[in-house]
Protein backbone atom coordinates (compact mmCIF):
# COMPACT_ATOMS: atom_id res chain seq x y z
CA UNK A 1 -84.98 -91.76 -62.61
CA UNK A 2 -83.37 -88.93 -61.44
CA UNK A 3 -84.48 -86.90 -58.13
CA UNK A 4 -86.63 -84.06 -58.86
CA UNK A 5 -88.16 -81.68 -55.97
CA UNK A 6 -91.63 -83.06 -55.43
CA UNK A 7 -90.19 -86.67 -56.44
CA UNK A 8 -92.40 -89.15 -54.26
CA UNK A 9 -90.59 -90.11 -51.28
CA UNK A 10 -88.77 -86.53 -50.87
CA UNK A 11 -89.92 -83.77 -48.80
CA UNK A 12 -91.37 -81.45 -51.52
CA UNK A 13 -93.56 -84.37 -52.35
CA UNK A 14 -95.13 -84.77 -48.77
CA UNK A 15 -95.48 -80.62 -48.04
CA UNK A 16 -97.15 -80.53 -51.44
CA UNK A 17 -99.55 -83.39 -50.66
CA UNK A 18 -100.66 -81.92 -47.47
CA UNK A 19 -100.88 -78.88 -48.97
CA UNK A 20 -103.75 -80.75 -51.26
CA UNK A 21 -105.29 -82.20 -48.79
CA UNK A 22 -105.35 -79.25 -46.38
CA UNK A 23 -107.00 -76.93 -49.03
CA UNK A 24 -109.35 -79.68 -50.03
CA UNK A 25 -110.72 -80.42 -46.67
CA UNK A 26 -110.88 -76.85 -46.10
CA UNK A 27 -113.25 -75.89 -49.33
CA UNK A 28 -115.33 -78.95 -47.63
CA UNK A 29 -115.75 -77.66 -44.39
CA UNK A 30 -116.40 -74.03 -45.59
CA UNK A 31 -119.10 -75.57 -48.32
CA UNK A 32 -120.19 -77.92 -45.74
CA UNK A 33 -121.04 -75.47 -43.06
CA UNK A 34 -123.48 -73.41 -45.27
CA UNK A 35 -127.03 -74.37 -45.20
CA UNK A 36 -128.34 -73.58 -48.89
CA UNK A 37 -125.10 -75.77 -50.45
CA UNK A 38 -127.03 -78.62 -51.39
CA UNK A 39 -129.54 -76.22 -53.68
CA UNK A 40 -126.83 -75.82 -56.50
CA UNK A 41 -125.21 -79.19 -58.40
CA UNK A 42 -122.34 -77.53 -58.60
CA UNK A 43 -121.45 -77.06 -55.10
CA UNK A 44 -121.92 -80.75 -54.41
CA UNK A 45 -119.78 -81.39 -57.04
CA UNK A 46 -117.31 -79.88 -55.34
CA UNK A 47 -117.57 -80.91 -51.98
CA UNK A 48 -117.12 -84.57 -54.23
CA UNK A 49 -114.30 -83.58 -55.94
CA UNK A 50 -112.42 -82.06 -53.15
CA UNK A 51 -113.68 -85.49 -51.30
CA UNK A 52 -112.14 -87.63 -53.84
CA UNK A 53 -108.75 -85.04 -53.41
CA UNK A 54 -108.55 -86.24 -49.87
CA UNK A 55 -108.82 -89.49 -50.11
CA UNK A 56 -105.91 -89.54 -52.79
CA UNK A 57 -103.84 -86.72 -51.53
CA UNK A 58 -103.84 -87.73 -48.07
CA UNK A 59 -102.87 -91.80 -49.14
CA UNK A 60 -100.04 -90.65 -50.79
CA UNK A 61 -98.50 -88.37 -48.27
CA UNK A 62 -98.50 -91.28 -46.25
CA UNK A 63 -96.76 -93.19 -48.35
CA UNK A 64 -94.44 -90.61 -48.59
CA UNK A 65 -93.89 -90.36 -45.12
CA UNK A 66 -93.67 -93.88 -45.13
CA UNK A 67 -90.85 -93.00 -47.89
CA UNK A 68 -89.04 -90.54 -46.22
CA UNK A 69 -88.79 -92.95 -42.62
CA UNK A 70 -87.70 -95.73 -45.12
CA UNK A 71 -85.03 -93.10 -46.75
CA UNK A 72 -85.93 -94.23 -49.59
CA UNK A 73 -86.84 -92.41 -53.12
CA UNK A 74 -90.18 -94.45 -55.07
CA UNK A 75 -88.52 -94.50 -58.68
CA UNK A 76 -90.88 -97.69 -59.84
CA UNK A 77 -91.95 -96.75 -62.92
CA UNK A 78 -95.34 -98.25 -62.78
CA UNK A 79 -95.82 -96.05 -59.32
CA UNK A 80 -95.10 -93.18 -61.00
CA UNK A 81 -97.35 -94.24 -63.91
CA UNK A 82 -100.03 -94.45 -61.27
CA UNK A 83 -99.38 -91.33 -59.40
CA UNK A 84 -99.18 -89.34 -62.88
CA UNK A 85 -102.71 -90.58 -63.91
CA UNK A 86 -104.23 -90.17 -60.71
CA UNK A 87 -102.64 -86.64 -60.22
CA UNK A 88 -103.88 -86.28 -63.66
CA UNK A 89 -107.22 -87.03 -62.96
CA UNK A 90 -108.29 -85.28 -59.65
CA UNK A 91 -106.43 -82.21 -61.42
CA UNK A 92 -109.22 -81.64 -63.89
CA UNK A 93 -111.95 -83.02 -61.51
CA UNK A 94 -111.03 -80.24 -59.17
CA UNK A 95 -110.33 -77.34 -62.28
CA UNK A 96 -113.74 -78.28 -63.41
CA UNK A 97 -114.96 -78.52 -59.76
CA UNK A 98 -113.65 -75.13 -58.40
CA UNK A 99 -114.39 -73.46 -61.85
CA UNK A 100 -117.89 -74.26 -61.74
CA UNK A 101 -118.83 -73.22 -58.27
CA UNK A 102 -116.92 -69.80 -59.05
CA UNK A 103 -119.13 -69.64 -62.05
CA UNK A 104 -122.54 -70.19 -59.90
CA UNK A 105 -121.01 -67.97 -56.95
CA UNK A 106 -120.27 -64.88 -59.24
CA UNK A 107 -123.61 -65.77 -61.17
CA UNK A 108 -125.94 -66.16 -57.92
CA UNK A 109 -124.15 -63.47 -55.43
CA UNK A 110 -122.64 -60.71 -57.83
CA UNK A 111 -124.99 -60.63 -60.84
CA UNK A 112 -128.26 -61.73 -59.61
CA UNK A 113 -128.04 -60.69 -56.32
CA UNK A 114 -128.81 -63.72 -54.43
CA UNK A 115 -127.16 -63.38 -51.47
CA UNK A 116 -129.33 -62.67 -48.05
CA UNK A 117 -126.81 -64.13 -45.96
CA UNK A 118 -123.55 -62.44 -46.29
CA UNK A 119 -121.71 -65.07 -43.66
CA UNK A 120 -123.21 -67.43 -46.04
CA UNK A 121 -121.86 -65.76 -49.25
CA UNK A 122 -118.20 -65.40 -47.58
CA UNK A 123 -118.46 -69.56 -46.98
CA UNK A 124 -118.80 -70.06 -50.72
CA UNK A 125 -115.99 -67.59 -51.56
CA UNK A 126 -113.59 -69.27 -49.32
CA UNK A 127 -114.35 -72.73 -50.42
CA UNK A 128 -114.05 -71.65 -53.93
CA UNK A 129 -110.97 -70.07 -53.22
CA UNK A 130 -109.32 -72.60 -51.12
CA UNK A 131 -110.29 -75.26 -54.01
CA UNK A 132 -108.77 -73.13 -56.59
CA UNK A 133 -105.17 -73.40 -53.64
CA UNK A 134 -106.06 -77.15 -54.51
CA UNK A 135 -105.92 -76.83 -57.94
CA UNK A 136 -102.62 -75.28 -57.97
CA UNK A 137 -101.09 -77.56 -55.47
CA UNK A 138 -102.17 -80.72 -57.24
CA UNK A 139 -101.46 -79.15 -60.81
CA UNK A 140 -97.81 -78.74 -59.72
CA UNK A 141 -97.51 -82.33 -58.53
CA UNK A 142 -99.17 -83.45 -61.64
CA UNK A 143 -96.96 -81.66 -63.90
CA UNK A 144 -93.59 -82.80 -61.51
CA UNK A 145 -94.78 -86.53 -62.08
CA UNK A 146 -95.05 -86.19 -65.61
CA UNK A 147 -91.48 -84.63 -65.89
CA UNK A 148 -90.20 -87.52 -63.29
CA UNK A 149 -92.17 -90.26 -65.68
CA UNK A 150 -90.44 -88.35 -68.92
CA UNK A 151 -87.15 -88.56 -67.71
CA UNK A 152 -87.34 -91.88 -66.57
């Protein structure tokens, strides 16, 4: 396999990883610090998406930082199997996540008119926002993977 920026075990990967899990945890503690959240599936289906981006985000910059002490490139192709799915899947969890609270939040605060707390309203915004940054961050990894696993 050859060495691709964002290739696991390089720096790109790791800044783009924490960039995941950064964003994610952000959206969580801007949903999370609301009080109405819980009223509207898809919120919580966000904060459980952008959970779920964490957990895997945040494993696999450690591994690699764990790569980059090590000096060492991962270029197993049943890692990068795994890391393509797994991109693969939290990438659409958090589309479909981020998407769908956009959808409520324009619905609810623009359309209907919903919105008595504006501090409130600007918490939803930014979580939606920073889970979209999520998005884009993990759909970049996800597509480097599948290059690295096509040319491999």
């Amino acid at each position: 396999m050859k060495d691709f920026a964002g290739t696991p075990g390089t720096l790109t990967a790791l800044v783009l990883r924490i960039s995941q899990c950064i964003f994610a945890a952000g959206s969580i503690t801007a949903m999370a610090t609301t009080s109405t959240f819980f009223n509207f599936t898809a919120f919580c289906y966000l904060i459980a998406s952008m959970g779920l981006q964490v957990i895997w985000s945040f494993g696999l910059a450690l591994l690699d930082a764990y790569s980059l002490v090590r000096k060492k490139a991962l270029h197993n192709s049943i890692l990068v199997s795994l890391f393509v799915v797994g991109d693969w899947v939290t990438a659409t969890l958090s589309l479909a996540a981020a998407s769908a609270s956009a959808g409520i939040t324009v619905l609810l605060f623009h359309d209907v008119g919903h919105c008595n707390y504006l501090s409130e309203c600007q918490k939803y915004q930014m979580s939606v926002g920073l889970a979209f940054l999520s998005w884009i961050a993990i759909a970049m990894s996800s597509l480097i993977m599948l290059w690295i696993l096509a040319a491999g």
